[in-house]
C-alpha atoms as a PDB file:
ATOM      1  CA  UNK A   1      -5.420  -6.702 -16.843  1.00  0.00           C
ATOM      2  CA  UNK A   2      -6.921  -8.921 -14.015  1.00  0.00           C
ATOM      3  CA  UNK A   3      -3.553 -10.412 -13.517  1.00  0.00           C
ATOM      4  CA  UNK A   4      -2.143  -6.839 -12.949  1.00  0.00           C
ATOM      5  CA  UNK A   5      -4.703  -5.853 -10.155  1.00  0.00           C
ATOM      6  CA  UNK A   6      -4.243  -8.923  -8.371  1.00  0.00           C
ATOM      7  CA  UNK A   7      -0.367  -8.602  -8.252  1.00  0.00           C
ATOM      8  CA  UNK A   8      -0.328  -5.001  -7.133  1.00  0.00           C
ATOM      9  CA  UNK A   9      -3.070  -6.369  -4.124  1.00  0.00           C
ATOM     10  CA  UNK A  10      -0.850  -8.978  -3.122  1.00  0.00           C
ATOM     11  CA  UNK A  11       2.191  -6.807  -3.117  1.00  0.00           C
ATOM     12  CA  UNK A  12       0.314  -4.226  -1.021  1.00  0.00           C
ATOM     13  CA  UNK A  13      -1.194  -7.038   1.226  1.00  0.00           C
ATOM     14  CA  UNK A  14       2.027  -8.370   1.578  1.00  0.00           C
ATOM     15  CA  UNK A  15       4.177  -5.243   2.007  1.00  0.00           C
ATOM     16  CA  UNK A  16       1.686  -3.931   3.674  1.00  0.00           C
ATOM     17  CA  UNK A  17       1.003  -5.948   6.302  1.00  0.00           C
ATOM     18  CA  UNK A  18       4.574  -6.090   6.918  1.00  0.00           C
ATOM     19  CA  UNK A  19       4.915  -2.522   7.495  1.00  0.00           C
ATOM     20  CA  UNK A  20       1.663  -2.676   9.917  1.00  0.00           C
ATOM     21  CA  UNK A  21       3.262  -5.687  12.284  1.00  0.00           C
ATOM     22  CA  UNK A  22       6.394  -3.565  12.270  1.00  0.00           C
ATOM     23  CA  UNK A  23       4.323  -0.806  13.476  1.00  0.00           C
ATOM     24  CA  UNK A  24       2.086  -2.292  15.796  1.00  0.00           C
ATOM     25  CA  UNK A  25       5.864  -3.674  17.665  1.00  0.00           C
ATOM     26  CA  UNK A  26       7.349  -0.372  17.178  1.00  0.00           C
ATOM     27  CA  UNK A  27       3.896   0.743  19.026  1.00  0.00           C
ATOM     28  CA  UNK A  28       3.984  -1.635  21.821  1.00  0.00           C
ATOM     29  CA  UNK A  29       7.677  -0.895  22.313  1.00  0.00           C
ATOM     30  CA  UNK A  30       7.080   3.013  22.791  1.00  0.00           C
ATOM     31  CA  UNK A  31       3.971   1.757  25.408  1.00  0.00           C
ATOM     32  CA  UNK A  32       7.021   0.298  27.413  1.00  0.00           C
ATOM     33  CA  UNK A  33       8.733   3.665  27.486  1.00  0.00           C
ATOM     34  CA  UNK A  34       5.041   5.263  28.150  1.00  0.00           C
ATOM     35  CA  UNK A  35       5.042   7.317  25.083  1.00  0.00           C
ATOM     36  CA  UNK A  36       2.082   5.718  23.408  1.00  0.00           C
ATOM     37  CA  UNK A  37      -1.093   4.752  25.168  1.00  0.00           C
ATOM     38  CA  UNK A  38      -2.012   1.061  25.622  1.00  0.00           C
ATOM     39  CA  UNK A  39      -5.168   1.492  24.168  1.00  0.00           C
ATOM     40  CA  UNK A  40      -3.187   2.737  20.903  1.00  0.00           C
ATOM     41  CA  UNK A  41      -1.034  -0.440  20.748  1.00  0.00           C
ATOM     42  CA  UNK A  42      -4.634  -2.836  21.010  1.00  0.00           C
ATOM     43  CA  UNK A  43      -6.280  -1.096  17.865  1.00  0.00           C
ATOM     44  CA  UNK A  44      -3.439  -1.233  15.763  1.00  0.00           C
ATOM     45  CA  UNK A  45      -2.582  -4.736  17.340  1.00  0.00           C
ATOM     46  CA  UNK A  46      -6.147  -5.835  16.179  1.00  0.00           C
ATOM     47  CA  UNK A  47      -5.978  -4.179  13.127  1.00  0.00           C
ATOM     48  CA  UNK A  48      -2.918  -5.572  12.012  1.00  0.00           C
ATOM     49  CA  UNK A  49      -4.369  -9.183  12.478  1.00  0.00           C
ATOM     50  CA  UNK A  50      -7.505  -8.396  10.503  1.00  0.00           C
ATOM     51  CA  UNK A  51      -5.239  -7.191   7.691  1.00  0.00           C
ATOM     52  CA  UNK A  52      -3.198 -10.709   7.856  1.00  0.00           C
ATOM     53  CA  UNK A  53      -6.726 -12.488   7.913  1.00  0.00           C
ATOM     54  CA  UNK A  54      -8.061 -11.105   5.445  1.00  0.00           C
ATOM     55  CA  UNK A  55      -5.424 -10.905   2.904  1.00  0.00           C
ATOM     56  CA  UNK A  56      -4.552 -14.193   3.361  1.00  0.00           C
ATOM     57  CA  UNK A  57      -7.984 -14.894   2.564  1.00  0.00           C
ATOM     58  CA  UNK A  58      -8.075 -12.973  -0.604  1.00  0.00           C
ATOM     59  CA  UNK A  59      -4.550 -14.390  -1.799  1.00  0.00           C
ATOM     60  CA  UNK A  60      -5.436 -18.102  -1.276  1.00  0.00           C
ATOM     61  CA  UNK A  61      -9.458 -17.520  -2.265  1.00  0.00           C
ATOM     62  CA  UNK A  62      -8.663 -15.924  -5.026  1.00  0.00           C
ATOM     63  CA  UNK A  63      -6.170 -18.744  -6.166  1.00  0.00           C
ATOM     64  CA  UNK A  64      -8.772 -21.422  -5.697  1.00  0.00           C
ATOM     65  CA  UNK A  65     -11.263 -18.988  -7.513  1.00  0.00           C
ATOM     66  CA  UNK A  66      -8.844 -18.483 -10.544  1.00  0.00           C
ATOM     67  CA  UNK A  67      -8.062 -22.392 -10.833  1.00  0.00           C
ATOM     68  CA  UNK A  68     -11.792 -23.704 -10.570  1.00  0.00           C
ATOM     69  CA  UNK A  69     -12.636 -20.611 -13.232  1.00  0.00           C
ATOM     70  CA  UNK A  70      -9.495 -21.983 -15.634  1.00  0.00           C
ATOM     71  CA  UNK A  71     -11.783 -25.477 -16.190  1.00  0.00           C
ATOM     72  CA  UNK A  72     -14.218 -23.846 -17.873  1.00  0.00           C
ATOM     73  CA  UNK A  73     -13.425 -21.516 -21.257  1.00  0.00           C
ATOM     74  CA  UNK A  74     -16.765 -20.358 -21.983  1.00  0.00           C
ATOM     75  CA  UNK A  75     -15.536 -16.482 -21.824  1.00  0.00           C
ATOM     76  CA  UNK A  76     -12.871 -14.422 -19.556  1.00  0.00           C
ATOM     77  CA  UNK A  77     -12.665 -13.656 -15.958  1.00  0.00           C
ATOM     78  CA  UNK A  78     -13.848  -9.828 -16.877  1.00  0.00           C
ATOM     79  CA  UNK A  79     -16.979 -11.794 -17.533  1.00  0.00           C
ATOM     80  CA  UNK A  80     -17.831 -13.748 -14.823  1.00  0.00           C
ATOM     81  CA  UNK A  81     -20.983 -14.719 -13.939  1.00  0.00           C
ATOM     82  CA  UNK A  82     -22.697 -16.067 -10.216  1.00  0.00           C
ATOM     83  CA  UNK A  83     -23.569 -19.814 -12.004  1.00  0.00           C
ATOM     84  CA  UNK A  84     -19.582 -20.119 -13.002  1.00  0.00           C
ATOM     85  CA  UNK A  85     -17.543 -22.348 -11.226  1.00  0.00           C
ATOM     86  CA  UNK A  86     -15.517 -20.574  -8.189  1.00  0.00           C
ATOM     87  CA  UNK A  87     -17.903 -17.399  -8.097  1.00  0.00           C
ATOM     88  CA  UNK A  88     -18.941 -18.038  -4.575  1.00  0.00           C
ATOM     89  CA  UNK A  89     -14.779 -18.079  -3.594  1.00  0.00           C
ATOM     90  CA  UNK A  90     -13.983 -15.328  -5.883  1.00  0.00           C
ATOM     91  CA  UNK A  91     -16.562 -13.291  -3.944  1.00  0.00           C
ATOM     92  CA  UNK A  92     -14.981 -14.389  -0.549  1.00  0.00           C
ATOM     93  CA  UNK A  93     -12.038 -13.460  -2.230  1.00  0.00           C
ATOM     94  CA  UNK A  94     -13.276 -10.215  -2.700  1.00  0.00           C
ATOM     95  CA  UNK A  95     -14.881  -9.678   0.525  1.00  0.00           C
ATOM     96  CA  UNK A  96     -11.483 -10.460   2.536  1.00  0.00           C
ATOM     97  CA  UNK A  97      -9.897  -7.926  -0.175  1.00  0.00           C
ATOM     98  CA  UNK A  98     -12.177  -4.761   0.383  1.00  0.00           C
ATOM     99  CA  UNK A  99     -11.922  -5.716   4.448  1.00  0.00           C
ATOM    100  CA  UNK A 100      -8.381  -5.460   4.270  1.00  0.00           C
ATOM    101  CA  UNK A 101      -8.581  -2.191   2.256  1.00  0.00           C
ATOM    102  CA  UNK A 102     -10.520  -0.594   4.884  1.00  0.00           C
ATOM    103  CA  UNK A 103      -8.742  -1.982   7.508  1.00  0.00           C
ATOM    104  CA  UNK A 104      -5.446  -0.343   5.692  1.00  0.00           C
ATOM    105  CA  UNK A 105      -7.335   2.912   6.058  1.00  0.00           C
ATOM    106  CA  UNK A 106      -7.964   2.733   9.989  1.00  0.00           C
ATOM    107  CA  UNK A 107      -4.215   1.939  10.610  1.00  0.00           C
ATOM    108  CA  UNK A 108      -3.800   5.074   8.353  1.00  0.00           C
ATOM    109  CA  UNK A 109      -5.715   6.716  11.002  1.00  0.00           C
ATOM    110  CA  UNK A 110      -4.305   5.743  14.237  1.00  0.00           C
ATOM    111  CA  UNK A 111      -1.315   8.214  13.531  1.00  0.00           C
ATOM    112  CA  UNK A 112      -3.488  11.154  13.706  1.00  0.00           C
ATOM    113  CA  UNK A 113      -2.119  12.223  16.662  1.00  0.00           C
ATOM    114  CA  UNK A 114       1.244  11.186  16.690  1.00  0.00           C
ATOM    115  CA  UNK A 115       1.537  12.928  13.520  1.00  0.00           C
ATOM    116  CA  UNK A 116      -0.001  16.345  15.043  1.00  0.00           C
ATOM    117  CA  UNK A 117       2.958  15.688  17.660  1.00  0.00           C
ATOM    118  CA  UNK A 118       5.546  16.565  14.807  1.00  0.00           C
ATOM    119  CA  UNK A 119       6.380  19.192  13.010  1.00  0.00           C
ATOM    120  CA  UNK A 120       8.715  19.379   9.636  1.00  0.00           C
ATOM    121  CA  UNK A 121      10.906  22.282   8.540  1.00  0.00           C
ATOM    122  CA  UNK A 122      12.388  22.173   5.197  1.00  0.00           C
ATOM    123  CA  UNK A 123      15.161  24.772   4.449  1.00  0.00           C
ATOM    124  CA  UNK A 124      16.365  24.841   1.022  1.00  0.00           C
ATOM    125  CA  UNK A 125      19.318  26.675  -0.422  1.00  0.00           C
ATOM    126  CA  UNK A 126      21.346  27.243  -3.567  1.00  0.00           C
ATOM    127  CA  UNK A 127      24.731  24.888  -3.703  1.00  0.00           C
ATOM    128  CA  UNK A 128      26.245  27.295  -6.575  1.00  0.00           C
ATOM    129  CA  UNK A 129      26.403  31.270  -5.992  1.00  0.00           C
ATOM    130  CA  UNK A 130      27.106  32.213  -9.384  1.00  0.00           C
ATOM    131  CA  UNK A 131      24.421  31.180 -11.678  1.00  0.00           C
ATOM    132  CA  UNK A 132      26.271  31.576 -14.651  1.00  0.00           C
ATOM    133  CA  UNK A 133      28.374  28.299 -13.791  1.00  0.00           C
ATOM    134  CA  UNK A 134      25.470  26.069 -14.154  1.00  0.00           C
ATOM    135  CA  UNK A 135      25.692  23.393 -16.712  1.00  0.00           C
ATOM    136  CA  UNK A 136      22.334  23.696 -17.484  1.00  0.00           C
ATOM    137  CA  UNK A 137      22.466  27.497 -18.545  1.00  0.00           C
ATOM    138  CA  UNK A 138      25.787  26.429 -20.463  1.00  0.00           C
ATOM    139  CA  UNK A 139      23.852  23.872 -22.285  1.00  0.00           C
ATOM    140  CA  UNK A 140      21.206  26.307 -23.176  1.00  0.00           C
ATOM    141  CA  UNK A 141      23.722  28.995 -24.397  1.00  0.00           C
ATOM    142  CA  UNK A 142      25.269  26.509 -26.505  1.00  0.00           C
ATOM    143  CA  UNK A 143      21.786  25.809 -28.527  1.00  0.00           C
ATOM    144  CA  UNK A 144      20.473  29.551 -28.178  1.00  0.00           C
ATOM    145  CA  UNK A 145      21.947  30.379 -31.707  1.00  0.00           C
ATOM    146  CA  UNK A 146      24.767  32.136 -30.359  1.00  0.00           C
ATOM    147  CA  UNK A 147      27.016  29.968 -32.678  1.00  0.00           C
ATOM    148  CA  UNK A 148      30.546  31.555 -34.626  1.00  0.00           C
END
């Protein structure tokens, strides 16, 4: 189950971070047209390379955690314990995971306002008129018992 955590962390962290550097240019590109502030573009700038850092950190920590762990089979990683071998990086690894996870959350934040900018209308409508013509009422005739 540890295996699953880990992967979903680095696909966020990866993925993630992605999405914030494309942000963070997208950002600093609308501060050139003088739609976003400068001060905007620093925060998520600086937030964006704590979210690198720190995943990084956690990827290749945890890596070195997992192999040092591996040369010892007393019990399971769900088990570890501060005198195994690669506690100390495992909590480092942790460490730069959570910072990353917060960090995640302040980007989250920083579109507030852009967000209160924009509003979203959604106008829905029926394709079909007559609602006997729908296959799904056909299908439901079909099994109702009608049957000759």
């Amino acid at each position: 189950m540890i295996y699953v955590h880990d992967t979903g962390a680095v696909l966020l962290f990866g993925s993630g971070a992605l999405f914030c550097w494309v942000q963070t240019y997208l950002t600093y590109k609308l501060t050139q047209l003088a739609i976003n502030s400068q001060f905007l573009f620093t925060i998520r700038f600086i937030l964006t390379c704590v979210i690198s850092v720190f995943g990084s950190i956690f990827f290749l920590a945890e890596i070195f955690a997992y192999e040092e762990f591996r040369q010892q089979s007393a019990h399971v990683v769900a088990n570890w314990q501060p005198s195994d071998p690669g506690y100390s990086v495992h909590v480092l690894s942790n460490i730069g995971e959570w910072i990353a996870a917060l960090c995640f959350g302040m980007f989250g934040l920083t579109f507030f306002e852009e967000f209160q900018k924009i509003s979203l209308l959604v106008e829905c409508s029926q394709k079909c008129e007559d609602r006997r013509s729908s296959p799904l009422l056909e299908y439901t005739n079909i099994n109702s018992g009608d049957e000759e």
